[in-house]
N, C-alpha and C. Protein backbone atom coordinates (compact mmCIF):
# COMPACT_ATOMS: atom_id res chain seq x y z
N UNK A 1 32.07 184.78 91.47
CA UNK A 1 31.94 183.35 91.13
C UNK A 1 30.49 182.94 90.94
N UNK A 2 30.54 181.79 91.09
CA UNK A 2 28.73 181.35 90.93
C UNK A 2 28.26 181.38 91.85
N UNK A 3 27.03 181.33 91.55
CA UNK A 3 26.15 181.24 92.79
C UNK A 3 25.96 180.36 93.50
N UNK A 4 26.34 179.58 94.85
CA UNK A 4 26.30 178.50 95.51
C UNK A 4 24.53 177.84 95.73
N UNK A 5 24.45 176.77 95.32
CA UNK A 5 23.22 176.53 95.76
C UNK A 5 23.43 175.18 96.62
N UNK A 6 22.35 175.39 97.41
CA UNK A 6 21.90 174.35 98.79
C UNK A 6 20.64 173.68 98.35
N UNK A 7 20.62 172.62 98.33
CA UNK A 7 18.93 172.11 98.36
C UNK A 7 18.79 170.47 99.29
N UNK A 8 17.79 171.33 100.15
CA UNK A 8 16.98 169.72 101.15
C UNK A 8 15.97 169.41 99.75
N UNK A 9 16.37 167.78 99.76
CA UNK A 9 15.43 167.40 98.99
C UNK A 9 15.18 166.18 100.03
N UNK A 10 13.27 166.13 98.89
CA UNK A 10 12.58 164.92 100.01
C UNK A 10 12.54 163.50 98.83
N UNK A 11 13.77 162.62 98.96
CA UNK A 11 13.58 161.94 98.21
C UNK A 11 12.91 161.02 97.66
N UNK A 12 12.15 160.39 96.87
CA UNK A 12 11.13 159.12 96.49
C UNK A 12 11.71 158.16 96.67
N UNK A 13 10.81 157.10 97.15
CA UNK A 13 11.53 155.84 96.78
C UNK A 13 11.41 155.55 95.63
N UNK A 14 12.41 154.38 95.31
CA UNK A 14 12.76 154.83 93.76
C UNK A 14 13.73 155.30 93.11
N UNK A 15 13.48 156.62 93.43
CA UNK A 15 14.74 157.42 92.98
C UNK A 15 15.94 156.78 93.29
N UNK A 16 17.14 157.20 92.37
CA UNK A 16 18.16 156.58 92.49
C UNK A 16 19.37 157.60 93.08
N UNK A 17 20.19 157.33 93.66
CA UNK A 17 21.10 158.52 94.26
C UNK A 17 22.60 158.69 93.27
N UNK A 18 22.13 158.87 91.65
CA UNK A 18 23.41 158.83 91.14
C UNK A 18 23.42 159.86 90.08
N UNK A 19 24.56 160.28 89.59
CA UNK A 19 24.22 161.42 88.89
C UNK A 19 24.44 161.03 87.01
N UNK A 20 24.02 160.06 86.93
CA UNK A 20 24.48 159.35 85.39
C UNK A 20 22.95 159.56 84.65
N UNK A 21 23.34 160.44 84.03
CA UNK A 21 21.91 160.80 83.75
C UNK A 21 21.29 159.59 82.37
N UNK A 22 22.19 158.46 82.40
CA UNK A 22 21.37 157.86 81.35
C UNK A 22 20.65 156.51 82.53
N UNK A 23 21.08 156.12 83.56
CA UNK A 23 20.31 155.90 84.40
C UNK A 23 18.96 156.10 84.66
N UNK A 24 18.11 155.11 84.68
CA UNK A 24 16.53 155.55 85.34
C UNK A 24 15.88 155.95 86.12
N UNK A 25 15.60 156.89 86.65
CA UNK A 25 15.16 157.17 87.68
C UNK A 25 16.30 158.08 88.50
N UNK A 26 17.46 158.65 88.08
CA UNK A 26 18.62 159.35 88.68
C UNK A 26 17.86 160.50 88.97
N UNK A 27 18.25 160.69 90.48
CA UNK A 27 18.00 162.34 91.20
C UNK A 27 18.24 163.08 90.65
N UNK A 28 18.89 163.44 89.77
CA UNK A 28 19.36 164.72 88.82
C UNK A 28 17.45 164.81 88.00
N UNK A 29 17.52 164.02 87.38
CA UNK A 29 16.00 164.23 86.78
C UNK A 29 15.04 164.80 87.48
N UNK A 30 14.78 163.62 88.77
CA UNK A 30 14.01 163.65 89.48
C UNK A 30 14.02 164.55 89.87
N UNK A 31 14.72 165.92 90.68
CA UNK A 31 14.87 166.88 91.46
C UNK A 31 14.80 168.08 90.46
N UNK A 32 15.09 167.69 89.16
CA UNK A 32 14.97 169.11 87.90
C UNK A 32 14.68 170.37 88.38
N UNK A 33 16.09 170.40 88.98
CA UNK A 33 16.76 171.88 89.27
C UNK A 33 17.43 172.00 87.67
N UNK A 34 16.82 173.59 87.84
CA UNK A 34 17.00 174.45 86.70
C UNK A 34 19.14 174.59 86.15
N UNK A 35 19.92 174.02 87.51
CA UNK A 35 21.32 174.29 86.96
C UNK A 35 21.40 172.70 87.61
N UNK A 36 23.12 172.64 86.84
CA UNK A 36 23.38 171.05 87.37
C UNK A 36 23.94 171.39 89.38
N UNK A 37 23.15 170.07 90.11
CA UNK A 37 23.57 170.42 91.33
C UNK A 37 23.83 168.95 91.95
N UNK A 38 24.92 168.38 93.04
CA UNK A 38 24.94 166.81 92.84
C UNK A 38 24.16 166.52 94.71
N UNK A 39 23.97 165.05 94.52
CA UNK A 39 23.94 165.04 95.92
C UNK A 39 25.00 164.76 97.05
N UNK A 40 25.09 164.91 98.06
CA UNK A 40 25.95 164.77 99.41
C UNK A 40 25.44 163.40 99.76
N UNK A 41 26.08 162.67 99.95
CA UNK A 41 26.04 161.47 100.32
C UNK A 41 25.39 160.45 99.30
N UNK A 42 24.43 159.64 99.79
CA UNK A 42 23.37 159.01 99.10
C UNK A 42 22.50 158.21 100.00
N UNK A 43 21.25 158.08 99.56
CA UNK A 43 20.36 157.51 100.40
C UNK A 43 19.66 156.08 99.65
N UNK A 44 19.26 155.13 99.85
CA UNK A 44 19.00 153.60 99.39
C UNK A 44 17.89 153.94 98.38
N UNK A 45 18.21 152.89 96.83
CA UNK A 45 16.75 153.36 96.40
C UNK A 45 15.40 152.99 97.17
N UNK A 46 15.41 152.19 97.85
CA UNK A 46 14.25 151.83 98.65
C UNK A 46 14.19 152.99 99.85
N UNK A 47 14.94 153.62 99.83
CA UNK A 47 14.52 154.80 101.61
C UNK A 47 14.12 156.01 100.77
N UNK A 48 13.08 156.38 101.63
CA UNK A 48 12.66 157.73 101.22
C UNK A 48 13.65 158.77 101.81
N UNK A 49 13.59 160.13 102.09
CA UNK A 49 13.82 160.93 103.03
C UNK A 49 14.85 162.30 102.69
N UNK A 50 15.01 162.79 103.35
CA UNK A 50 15.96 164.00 103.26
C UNK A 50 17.49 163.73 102.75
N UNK A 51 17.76 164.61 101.38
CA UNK A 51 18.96 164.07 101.60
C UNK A 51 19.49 165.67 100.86
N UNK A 52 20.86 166.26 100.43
CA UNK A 52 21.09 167.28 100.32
C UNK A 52 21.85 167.53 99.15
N UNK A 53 21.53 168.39 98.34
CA UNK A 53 21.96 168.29 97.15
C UNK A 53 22.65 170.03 96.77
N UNK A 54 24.01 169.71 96.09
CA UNK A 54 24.63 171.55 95.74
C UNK A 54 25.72 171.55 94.73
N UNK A 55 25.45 172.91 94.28
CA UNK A 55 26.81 173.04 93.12
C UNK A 55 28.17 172.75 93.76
N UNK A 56 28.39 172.90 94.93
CA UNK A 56 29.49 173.60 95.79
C UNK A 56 30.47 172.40 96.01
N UNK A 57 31.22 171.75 94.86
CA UNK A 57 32.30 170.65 95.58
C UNK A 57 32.66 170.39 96.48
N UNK A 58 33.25 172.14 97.04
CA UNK A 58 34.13 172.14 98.65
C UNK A 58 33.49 171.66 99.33
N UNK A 59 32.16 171.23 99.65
CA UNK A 59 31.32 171.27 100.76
C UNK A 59 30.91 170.11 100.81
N UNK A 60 31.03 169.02 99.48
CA UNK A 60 30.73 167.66 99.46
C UNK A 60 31.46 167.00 100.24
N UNK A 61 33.06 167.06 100.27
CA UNK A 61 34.11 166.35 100.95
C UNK A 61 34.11 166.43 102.42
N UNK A 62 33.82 168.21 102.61
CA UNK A 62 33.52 168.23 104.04
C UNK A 62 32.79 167.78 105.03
N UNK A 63 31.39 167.80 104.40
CA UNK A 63 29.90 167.34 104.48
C UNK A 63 30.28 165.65 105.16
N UNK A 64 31.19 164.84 104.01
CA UNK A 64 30.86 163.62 103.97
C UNK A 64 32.61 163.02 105.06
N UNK A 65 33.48 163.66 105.19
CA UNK A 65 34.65 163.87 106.25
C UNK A 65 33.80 164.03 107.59
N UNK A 66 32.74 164.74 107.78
CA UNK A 66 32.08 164.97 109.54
C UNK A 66 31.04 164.14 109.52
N UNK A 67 30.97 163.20 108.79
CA UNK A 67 29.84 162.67 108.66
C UNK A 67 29.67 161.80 109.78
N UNK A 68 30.56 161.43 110.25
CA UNK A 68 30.14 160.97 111.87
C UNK A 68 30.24 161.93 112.96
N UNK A 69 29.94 163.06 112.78
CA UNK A 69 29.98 163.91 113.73
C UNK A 69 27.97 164.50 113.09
N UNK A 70 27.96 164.44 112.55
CA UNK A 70 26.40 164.64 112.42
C UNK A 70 25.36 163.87 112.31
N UNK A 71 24.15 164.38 113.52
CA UNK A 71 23.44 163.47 113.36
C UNK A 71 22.63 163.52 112.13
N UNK A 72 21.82 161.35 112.01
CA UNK A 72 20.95 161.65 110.75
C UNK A 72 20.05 160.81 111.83
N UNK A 73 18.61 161.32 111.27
CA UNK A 73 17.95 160.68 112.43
C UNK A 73 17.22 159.77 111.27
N UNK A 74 16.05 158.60 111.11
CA UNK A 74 15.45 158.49 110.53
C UNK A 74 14.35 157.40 111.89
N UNK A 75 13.06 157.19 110.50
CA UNK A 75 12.08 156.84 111.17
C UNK A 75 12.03 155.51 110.38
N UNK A 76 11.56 154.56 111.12
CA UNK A 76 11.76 152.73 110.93
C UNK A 76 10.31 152.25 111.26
N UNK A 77 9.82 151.67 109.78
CA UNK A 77 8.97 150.73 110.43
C UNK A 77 8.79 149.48 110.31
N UNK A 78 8.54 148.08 110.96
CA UNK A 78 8.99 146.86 110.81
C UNK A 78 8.03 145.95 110.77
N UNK A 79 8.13 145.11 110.64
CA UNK A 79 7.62 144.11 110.08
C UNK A 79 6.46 143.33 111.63
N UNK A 80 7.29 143.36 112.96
CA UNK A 80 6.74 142.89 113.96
C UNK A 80 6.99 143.48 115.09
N UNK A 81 6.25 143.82 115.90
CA UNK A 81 6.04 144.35 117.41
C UNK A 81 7.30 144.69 117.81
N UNK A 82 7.88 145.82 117.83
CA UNK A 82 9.30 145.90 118.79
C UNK A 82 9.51 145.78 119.85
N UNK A 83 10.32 144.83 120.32
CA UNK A 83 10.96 144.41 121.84
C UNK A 83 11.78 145.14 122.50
N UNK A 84 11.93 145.28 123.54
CA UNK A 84 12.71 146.64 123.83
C UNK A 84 13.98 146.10 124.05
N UNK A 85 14.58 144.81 124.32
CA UNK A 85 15.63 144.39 123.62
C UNK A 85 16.71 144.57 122.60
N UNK A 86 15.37 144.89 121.55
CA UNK A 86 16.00 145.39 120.03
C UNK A 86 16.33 146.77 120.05
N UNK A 87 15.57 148.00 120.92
CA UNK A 87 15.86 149.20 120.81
C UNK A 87 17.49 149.13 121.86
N UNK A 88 17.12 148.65 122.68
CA UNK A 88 18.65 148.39 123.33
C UNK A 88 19.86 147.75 123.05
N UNK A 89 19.36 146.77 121.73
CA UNK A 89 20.41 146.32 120.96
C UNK A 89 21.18 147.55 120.06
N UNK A 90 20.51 148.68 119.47
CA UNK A 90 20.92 149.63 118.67
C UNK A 90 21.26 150.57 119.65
N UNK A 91 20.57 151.04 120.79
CA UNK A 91 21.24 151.94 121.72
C UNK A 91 22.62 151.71 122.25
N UNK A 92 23.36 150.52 122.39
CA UNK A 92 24.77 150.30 123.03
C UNK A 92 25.66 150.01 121.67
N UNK A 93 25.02 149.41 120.47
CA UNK A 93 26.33 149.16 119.24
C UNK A 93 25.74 147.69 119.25
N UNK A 94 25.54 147.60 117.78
CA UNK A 94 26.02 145.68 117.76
C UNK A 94 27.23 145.61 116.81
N UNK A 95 27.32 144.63 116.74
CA UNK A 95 28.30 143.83 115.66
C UNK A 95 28.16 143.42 114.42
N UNK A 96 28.06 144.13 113.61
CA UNK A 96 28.17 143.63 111.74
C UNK A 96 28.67 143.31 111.27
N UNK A 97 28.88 142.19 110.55
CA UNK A 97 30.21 141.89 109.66
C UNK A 97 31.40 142.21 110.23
N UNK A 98 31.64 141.93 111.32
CA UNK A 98 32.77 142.37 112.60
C UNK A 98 32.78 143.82 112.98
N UNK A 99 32.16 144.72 112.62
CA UNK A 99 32.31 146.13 112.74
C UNK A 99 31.17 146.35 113.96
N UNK A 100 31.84 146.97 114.84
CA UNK A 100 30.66 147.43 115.78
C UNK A 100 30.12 148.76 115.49
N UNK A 101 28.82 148.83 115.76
CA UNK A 101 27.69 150.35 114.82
C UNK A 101 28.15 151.47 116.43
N UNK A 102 28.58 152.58 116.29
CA UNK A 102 28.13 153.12 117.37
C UNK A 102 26.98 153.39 118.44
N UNK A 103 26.70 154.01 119.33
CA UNK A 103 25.79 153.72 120.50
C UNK A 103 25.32 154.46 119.04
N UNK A 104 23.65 154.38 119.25
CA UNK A 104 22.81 155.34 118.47
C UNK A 104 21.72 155.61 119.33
N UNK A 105 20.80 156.17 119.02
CA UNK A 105 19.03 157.12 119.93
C UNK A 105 18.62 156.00 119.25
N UNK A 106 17.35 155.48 120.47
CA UNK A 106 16.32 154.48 119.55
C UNK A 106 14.65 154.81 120.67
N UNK A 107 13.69 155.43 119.69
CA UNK A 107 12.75 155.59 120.64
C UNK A 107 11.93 155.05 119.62
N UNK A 108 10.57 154.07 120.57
CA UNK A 108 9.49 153.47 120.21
C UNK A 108 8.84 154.89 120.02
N UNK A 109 8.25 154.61 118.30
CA UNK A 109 7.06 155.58 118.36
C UNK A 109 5.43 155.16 118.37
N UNK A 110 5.64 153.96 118.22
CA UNK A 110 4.23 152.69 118.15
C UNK A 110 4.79 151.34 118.48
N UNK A 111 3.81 150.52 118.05
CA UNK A 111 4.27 149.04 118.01
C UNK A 111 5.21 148.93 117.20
N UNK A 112 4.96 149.01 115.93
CA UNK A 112 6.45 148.51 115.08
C UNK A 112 6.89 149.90 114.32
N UNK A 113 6.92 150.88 115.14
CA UNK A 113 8.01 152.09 114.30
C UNK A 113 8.52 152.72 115.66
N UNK A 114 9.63 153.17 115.29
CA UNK A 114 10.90 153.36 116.14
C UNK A 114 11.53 154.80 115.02
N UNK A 115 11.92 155.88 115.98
CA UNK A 115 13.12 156.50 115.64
C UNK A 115 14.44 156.11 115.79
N UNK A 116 15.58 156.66 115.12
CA UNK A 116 16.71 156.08 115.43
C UNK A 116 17.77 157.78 115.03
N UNK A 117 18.15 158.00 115.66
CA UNK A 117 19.64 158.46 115.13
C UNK A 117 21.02 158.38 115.33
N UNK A 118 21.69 158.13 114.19
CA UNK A 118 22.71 157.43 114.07
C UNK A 118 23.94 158.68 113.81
N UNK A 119 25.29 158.34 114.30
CA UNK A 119 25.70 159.28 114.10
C UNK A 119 26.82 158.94 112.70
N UNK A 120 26.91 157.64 112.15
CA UNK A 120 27.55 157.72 111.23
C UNK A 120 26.77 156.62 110.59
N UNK A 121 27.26 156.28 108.90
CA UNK A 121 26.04 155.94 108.13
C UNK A 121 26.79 155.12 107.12
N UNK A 122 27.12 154.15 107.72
CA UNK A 122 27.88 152.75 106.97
C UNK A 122 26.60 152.27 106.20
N UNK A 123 26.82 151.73 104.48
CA UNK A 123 26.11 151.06 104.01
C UNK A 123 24.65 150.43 103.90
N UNK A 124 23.34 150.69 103.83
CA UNK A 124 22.40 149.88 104.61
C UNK A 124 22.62 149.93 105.75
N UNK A 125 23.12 150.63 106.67
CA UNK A 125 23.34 150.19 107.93
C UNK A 125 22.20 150.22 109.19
N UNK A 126 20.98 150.74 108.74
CA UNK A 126 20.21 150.81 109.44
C UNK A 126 19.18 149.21 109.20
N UNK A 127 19.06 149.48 108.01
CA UNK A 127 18.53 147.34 107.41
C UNK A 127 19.28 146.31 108.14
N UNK A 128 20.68 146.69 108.19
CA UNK A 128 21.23 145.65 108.85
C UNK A 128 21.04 145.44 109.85
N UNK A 129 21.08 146.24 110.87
CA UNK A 129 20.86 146.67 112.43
C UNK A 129 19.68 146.02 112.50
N UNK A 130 18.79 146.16 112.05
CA UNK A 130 17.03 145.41 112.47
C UNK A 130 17.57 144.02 111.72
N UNK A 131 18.03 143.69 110.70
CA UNK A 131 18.32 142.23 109.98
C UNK A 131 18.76 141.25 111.34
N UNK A 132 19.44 142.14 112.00
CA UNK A 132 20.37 140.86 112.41
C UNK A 132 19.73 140.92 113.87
N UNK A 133 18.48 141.87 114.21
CA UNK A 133 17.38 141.34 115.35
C UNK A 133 15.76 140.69 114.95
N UNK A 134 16.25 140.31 113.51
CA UNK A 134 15.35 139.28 113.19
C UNK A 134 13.79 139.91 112.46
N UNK A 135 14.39 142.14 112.04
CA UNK A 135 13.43 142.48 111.50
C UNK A 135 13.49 142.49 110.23
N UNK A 136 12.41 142.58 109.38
CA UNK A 136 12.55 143.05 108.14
C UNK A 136 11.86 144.71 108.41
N UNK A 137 12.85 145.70 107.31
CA UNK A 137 11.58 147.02 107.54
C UNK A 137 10.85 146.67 106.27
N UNK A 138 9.76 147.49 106.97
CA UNK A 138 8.58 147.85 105.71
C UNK A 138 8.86 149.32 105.16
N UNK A 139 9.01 150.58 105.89
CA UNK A 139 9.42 151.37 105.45
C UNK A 139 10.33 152.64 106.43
N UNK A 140 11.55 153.07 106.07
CA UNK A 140 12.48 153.66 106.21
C UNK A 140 12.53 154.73 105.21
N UNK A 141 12.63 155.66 106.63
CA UNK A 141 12.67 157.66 106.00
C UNK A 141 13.76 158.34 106.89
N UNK A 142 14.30 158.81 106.22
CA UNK A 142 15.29 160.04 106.54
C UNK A 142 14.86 161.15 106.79
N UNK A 143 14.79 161.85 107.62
CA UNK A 143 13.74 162.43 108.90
C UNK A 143 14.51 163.77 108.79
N UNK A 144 15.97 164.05 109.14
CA UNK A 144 16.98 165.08 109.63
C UNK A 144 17.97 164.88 109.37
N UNK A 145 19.34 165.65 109.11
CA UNK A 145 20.46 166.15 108.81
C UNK A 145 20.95 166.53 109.74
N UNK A 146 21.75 166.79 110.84
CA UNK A 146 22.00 168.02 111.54
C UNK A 146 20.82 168.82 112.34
N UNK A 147 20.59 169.92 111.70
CA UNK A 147 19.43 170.74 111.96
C UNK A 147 18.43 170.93 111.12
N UNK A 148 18.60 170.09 110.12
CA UNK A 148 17.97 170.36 108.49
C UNK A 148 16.99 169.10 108.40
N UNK A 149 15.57 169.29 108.71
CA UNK A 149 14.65 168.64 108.69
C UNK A 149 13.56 168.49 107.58
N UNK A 150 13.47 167.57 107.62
CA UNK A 150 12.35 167.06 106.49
C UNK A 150 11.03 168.08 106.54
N UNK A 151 10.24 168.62 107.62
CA UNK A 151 9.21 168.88 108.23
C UNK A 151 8.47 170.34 107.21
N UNK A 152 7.94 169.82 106.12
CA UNK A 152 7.21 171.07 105.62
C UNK A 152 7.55 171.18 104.43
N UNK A 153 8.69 169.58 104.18
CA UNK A 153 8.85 169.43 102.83
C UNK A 153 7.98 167.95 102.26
N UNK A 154 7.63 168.50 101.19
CA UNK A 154 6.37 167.41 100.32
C UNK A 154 7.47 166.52 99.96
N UNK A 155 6.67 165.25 99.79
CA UNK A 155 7.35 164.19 99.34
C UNK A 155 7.72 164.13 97.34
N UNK A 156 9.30 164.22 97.11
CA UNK A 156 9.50 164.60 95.77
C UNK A 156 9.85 165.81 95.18
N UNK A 157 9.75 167.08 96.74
CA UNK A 157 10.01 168.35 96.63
C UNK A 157 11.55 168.74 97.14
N UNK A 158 11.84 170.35 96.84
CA UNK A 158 13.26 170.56 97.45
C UNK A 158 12.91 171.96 97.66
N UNK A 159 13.50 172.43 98.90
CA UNK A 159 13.68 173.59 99.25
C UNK A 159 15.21 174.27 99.09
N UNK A 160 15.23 175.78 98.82
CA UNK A 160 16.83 175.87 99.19
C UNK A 160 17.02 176.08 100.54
N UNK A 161 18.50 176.00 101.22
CA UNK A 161 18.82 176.28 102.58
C UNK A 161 19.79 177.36 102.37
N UNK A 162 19.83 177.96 103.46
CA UNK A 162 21.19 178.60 103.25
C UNK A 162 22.42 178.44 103.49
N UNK A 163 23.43 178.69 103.01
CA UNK A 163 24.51 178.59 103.17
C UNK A 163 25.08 177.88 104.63
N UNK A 164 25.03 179.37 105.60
CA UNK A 164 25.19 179.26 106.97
C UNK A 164 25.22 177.73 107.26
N UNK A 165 23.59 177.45 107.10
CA UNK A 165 22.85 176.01 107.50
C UNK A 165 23.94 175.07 107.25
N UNK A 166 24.15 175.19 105.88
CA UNK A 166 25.19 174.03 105.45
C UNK A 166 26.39 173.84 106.10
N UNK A 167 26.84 174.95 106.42
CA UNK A 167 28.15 175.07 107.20
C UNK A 167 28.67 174.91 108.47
N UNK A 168 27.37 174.98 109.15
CA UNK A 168 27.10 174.41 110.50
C UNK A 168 27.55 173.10 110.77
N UNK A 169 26.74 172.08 109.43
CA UNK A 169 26.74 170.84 109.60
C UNK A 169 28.77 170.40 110.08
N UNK A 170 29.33 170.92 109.42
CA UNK A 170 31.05 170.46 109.30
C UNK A 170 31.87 171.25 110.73
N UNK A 171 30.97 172.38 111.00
CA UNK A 171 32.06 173.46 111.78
C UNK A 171 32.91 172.95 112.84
């Protein structure tokens, strides 16, 4: 059969997470891999960060079926001084649009940037979460996958992974 390909890509902001190639700015361009390959999930045009892109259908459905079973971590930075209130507002769940967010990780990394990982990935849902404690972000990155980290990838670049890696994420 074909050859399965895996790729961590480090996405731009900007970039768009769709595969319509008459679209501006669509990741398919942007990422100009030599065969057609789509992405797994999608990430905001405004968020930078890791997101994962492959020939392999089977692995899209699966990928995006465990998707609350894997973590995504990302890094937040805001507009004003974080209260530790607010990190404890995202550590127990709030309430969105009636939906409560699960517990998530929230660690101060400065005054106004915070890690977070979330284990499932409703809509904007990380904008919202600071929206409705009165932040705006300035900038939001997608950090990690699972085990599949950003760390040694350039911003706009893609590495391949292997297989295994990918398969981990669902097992």
């Amino acid at each position: 059969g074909i050859e399965k390909i895996y790729l961590a890509y480090h996405k731009p902001i900007g970039v768009i997470c769709t595969t319509d190639p008459h679209s501006p700015n669509n990741i398919i361009d942007a990422v100009h891999y030599h065969t057609r390959v789509y992405p797994i999930g999608r990430l905001d045009v405004n968020t930078s960060g890791l997101i994962l892109l492959t020939n392999d259908g089977s692995v899209v459905n699966k990928i995006l079926k465990a998707q609350n079973k894997v973590e995504k971590e990302y890094v937040v930075e805001v507009d004003k001084p974080i209260r530790p209130e607010f990190l404890l507002g995202i550590q127990h769940g709030i309430t969105l649009e009636g939906y409560k967010t699960l517990p998530a990780q929230a660690k101060k990394i400065s005054e106004r940037a915070f890690s977070m990982i979330l284990c499932e990935g409703k809509n904007r849902q990380v904008r919202k979460m600071c929206g409705a404690f009165g932040y705006t972000i300035l900038k939001l990155a997608r950090v990690r996958i699972g085990s599949i980290t950003i760390e040694g990838l350039s911003y706009g670049k893609y590495r391949a992974i292997p297989e295994s890696t990918v398969k981990k994420l669902f097992a």
